[in-house]
Protein backbone atom coordinates (compact mmCIF):
# COMPACT_ATOMS: atom_id res chain seq x y z
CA UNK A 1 0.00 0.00 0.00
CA UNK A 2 3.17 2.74 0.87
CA UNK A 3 3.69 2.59 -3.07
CA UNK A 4 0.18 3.37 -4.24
CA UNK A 5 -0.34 5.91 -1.51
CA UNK A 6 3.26 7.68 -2.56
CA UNK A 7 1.58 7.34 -6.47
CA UNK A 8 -1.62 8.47 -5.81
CA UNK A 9 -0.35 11.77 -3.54
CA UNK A 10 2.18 12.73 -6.02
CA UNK A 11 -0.51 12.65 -8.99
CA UNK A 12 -3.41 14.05 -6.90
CA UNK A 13 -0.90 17.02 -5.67
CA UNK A 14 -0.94 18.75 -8.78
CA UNK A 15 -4.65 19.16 -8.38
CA UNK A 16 -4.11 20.92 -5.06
CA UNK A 17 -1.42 22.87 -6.39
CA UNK A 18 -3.10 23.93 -9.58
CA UNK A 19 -5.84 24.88 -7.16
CA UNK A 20 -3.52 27.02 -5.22
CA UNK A 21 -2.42 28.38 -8.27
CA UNK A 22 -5.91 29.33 -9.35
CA UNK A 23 -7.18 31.34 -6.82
CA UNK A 24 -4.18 33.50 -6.59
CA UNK A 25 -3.15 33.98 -9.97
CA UNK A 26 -4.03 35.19 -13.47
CA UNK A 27 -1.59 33.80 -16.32
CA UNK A 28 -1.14 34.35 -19.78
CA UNK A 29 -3.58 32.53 -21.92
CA UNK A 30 -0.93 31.14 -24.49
CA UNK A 31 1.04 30.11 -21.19
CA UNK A 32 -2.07 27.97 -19.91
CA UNK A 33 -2.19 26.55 -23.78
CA UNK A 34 1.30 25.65 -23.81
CA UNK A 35 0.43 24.11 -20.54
CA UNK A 36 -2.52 21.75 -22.00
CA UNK A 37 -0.68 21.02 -24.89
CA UNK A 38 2.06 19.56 -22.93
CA UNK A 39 -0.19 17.38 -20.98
CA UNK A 40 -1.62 16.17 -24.16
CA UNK A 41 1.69 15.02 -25.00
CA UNK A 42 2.61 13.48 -21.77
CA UNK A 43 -1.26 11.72 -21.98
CA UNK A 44 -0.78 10.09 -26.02
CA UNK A 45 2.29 8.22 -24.85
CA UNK A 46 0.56 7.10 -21.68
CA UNK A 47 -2.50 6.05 -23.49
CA UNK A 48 -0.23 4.07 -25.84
CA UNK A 49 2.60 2.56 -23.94
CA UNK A 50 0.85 2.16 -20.11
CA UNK A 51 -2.90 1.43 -20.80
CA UNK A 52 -3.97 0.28 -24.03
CA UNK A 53 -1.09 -1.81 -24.54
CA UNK A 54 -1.61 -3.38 -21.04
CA UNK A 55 -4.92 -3.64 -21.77
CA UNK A 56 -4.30 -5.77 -25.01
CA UNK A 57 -1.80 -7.63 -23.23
CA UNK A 58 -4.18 -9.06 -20.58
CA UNK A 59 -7.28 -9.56 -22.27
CA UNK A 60 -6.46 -9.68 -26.46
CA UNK A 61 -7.47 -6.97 -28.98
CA UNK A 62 -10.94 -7.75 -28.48
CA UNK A 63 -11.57 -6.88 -24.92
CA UNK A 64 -8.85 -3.97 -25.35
CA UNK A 65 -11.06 -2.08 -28.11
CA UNK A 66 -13.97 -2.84 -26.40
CA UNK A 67 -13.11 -1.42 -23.25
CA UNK A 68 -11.62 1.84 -25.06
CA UNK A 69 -14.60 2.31 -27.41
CA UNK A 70 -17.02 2.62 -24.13
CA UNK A 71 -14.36 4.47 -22.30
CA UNK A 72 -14.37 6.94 -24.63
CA UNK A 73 -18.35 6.81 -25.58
CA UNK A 74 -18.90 7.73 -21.62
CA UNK A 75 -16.35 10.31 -21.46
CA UNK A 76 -18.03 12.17 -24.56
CA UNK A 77 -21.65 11.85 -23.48
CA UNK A 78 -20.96 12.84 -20.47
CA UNK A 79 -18.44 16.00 -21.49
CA UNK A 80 -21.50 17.02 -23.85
CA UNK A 81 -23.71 17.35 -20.78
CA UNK A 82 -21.06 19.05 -18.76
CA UNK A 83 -20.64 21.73 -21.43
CA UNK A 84 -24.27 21.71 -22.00
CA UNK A 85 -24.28 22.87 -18.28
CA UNK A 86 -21.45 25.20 -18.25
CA UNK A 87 -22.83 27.33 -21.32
CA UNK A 88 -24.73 30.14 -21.14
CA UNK A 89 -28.84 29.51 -21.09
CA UNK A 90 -29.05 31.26 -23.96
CA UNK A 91 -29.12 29.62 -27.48
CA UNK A 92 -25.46 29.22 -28.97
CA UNK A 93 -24.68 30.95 -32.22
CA UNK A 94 -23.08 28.56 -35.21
CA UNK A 95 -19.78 30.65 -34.04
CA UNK A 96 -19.79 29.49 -31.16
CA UNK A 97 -19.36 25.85 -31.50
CA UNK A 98 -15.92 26.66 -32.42
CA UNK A 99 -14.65 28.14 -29.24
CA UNK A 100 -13.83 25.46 -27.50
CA UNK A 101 -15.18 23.65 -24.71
CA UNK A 102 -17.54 25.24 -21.92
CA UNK A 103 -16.35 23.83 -19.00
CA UNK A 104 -12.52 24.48 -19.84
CA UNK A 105 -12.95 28.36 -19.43
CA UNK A 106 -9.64 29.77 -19.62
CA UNK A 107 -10.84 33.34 -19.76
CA UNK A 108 -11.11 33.00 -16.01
CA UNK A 109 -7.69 32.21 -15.44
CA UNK A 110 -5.69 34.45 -18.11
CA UNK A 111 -4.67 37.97 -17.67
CA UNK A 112 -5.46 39.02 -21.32
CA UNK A 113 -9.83 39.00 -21.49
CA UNK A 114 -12.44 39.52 -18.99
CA UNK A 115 -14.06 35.76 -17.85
CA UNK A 116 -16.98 34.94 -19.78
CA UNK A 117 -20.44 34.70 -18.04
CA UNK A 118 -20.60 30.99 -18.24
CA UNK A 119 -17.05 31.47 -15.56
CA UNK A 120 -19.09 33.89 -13.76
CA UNK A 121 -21.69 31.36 -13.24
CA UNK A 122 -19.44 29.04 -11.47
CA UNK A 123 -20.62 26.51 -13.94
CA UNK A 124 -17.15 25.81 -15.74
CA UNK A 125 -15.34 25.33 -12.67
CA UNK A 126 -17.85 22.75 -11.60
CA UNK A 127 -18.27 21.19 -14.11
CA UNK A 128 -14.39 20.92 -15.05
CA UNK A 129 -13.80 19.01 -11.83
CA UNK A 130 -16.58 16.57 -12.66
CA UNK A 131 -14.79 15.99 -15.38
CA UNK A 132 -11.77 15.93 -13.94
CA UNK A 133 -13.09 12.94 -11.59
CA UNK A 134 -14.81 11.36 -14.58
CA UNK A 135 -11.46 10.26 -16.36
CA UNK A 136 -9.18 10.46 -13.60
CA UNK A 137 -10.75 7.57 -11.55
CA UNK A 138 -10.10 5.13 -14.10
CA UNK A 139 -6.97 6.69 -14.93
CA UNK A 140 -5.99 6.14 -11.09
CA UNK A 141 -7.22 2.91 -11.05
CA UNK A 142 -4.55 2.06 -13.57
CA UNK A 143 -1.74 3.33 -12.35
CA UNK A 144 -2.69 1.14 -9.11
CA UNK A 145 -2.74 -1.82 -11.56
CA UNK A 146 0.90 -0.56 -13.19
CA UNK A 147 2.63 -0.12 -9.80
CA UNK A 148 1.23 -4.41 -9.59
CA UNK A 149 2.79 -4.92 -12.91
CA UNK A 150 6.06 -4.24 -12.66
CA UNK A 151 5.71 -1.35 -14.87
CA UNK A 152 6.72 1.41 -12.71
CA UNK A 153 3.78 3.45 -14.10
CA UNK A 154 6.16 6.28 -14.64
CA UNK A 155 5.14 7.41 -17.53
CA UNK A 156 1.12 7.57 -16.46
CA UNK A 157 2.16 9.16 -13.65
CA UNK A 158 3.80 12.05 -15.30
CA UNK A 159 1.06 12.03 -17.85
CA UNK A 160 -1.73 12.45 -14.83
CA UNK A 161 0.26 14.81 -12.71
CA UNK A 162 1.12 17.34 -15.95
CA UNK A 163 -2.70 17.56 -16.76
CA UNK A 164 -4.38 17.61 -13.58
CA UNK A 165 -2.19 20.79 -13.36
CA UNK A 166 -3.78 22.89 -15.46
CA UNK A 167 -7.06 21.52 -15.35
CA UNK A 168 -7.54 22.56 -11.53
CA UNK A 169 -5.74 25.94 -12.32
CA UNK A 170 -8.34 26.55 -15.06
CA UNK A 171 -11.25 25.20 -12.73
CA UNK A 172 -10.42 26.84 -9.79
CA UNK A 173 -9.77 30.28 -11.53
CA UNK A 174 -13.94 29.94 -12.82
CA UNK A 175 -14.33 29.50 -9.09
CA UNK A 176 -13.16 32.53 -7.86
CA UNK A 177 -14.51 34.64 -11.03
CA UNK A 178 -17.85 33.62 -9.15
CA UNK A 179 -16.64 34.68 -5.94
CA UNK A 180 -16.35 31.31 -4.01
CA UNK A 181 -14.14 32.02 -1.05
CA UNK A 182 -10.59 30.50 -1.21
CA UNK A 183 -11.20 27.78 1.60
CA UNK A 184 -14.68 26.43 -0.49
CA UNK A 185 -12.47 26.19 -3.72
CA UNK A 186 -9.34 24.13 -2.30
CA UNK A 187 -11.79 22.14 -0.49
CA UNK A 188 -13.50 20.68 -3.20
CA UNK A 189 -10.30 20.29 -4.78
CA UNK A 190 -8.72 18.71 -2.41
CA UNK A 191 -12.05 15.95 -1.95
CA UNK A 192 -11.40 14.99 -5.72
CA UNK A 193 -7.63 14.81 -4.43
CA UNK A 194 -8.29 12.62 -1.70
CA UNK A 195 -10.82 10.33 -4.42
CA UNK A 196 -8.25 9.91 -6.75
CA UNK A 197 -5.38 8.68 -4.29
CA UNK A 198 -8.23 5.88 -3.53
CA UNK A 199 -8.41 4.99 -6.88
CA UNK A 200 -4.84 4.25 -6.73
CA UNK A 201 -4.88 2.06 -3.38
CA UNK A 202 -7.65 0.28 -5.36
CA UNK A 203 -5.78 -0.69 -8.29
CA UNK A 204 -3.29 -1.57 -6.51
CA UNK A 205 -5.13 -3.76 -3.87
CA UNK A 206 -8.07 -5.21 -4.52
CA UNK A 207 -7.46 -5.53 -8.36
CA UNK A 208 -3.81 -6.63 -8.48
CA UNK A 209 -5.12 -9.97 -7.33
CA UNK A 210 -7.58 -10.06 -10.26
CA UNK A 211 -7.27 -12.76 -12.86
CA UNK A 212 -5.78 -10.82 -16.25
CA UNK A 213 -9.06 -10.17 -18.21
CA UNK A 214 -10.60 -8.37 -15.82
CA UNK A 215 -7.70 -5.67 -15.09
CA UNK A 216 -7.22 -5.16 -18.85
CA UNK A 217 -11.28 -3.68 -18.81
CA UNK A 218 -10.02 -0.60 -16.32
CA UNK A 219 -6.84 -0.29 -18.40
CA UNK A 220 -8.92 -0.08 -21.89
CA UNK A 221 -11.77 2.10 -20.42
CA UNK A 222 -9.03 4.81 -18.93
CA UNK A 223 -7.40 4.32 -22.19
CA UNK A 224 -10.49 5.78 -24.20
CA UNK A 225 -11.61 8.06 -21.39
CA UNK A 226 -8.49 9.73 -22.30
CA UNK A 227 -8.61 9.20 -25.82
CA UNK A 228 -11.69 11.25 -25.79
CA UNK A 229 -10.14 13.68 -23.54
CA UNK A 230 -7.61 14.84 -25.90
CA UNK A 231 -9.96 15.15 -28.86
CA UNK A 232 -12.63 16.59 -27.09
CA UNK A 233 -11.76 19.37 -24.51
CA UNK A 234 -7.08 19.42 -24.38
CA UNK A 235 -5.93 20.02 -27.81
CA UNK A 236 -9.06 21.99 -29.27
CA UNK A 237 -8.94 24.12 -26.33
CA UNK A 238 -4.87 24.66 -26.38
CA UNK A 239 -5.01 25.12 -30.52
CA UNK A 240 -7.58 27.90 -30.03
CA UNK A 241 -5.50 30.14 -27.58
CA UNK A 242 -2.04 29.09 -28.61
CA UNK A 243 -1.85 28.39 -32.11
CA UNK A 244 0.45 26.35 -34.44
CA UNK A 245 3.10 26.96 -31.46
CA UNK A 246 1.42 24.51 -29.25
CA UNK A 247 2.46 21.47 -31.59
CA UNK A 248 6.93 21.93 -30.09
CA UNK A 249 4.93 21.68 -26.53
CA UNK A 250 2.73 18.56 -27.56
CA UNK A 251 6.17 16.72 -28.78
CA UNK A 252 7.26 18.05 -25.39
CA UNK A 253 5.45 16.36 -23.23
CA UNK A 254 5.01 13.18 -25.78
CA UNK A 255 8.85 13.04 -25.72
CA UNK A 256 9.08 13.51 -21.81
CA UNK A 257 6.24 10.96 -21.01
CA UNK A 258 8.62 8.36 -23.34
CA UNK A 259 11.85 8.67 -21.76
CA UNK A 260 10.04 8.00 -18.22
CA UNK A 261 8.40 5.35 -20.03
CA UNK A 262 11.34 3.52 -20.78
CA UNK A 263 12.58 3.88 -16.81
């Protein structure tokens, strides 16, 4: 258990940090892109090398896609109905179904444009750390399983760590754009912190003694929760505030992510 509980503090901390970060700071927007772009870097090699490969591994190709392809159908229902609630009431324009996802409101944290009024609702923040529980349970849950493997889980590790980051910094920014008091917003941060160190513990206890088929489900279904992550809310939203410039700190974090793969 000292393993999974070092794991799961180390990855959780970065949502108490970005937290932290949050509620007393406003950064650059291209600075919080580069940010997201990097963890989608760090999260394609993880994806790859530590949970759908495990996951094919265990339980064949069939159970592997399987697992991925309702991973990533949950993750993208339920994203549509958390940006569905962190929009505005009133009725979107064409434009602005190009503007990136809802609940990832990084007008709230930057320093360049006033927060929008779904920040100002509180809804973004909200409904980013829903999300943020939504695919980083499963996530958790298999880097429990790598620490059983052998794997080190390294490379998942950095990968969950480098995007809860900005994530919490973005939530937690909405947060205080709708004026809940610092000790409310590191609070509910700090819950979700405290859920995903269980999902480690769990991973690596109760499911480590789990006959191979059934661990490679978790891996596959964190595998497409992620998946769905990237296309859906990371690299749209770090494109459309940082540009062509964002690719260098994609191949950043991919690169990064490898190396600790290969530890």
């Amino acid at each position: 258990m000292g393993p999974s509980l070092v794991f799961g503090a180390v990855a959780s901390s970065a949502l108490v940090l970005g937290a932290l970060i949050g509620v007393k700071f406003e950064l650059p927007k291209r600075f919080l892109a580069m940010l997201l772009s990097f963890a989608a870097g760090a999260l394609i090699t993880a994806l790859s090398f530590e949970l759908f490969q495990d996951a094919y591994r265990h339980g064949g190709i069939w159970r592997a896609a399987i697992g991925l392809f309702v991973g990533a159908a949950v993750f993208t229902t339920l994203s549509a109905l958390l940006d569905r609630w962190a929009q505005p009431k009133s009725r979107p324009t064409p434009a602005d179904q190009y503007q990136g996802s809802a609940k990832l409101d990084t007008n709230a944290a930057a320093e360049d444009r006033a927060p929008t009024k779904e920040s100002t609702r509180g809804a973004a923040g909200m409904a980013l750390l829903a999300a943020v529980t939504l695919d980083g349970v499963p996530e958790n849950i298999a880097l429990g399983v790598s620490l059983t493997e052998g794997t080190g889980g390294l490379a998942l590790l950095a990968a969950i760590f480098v995007s809860n980051l900005p994530e919490a910094l973005v939530g937690a920014s909405s947060m205080r754009s709708q004026g809940k008091t610092t000790g409310k917003i590191l609070g509910l941060w700090l819950v979700c912190a405290v859920l995903l160190v269980a999902a480690v513990v769990i991973g690596a206890g109760p499911l480590s003694g789990s006959d191979p088929e059934t661990i490679s489900l978790p891996l596959a279904f964190a595998a497409g929760a992620v998946i769905a992550s990237l296309a859906d809310t990371l690299m749209p939203e770090a494109f459309e505030h940082g540009g062509p410039a964002v690719a260098l700190s994609t191949a950043a974090g991919f690169v990064l992510s490898f190396v600790l793969s290969l530890a």
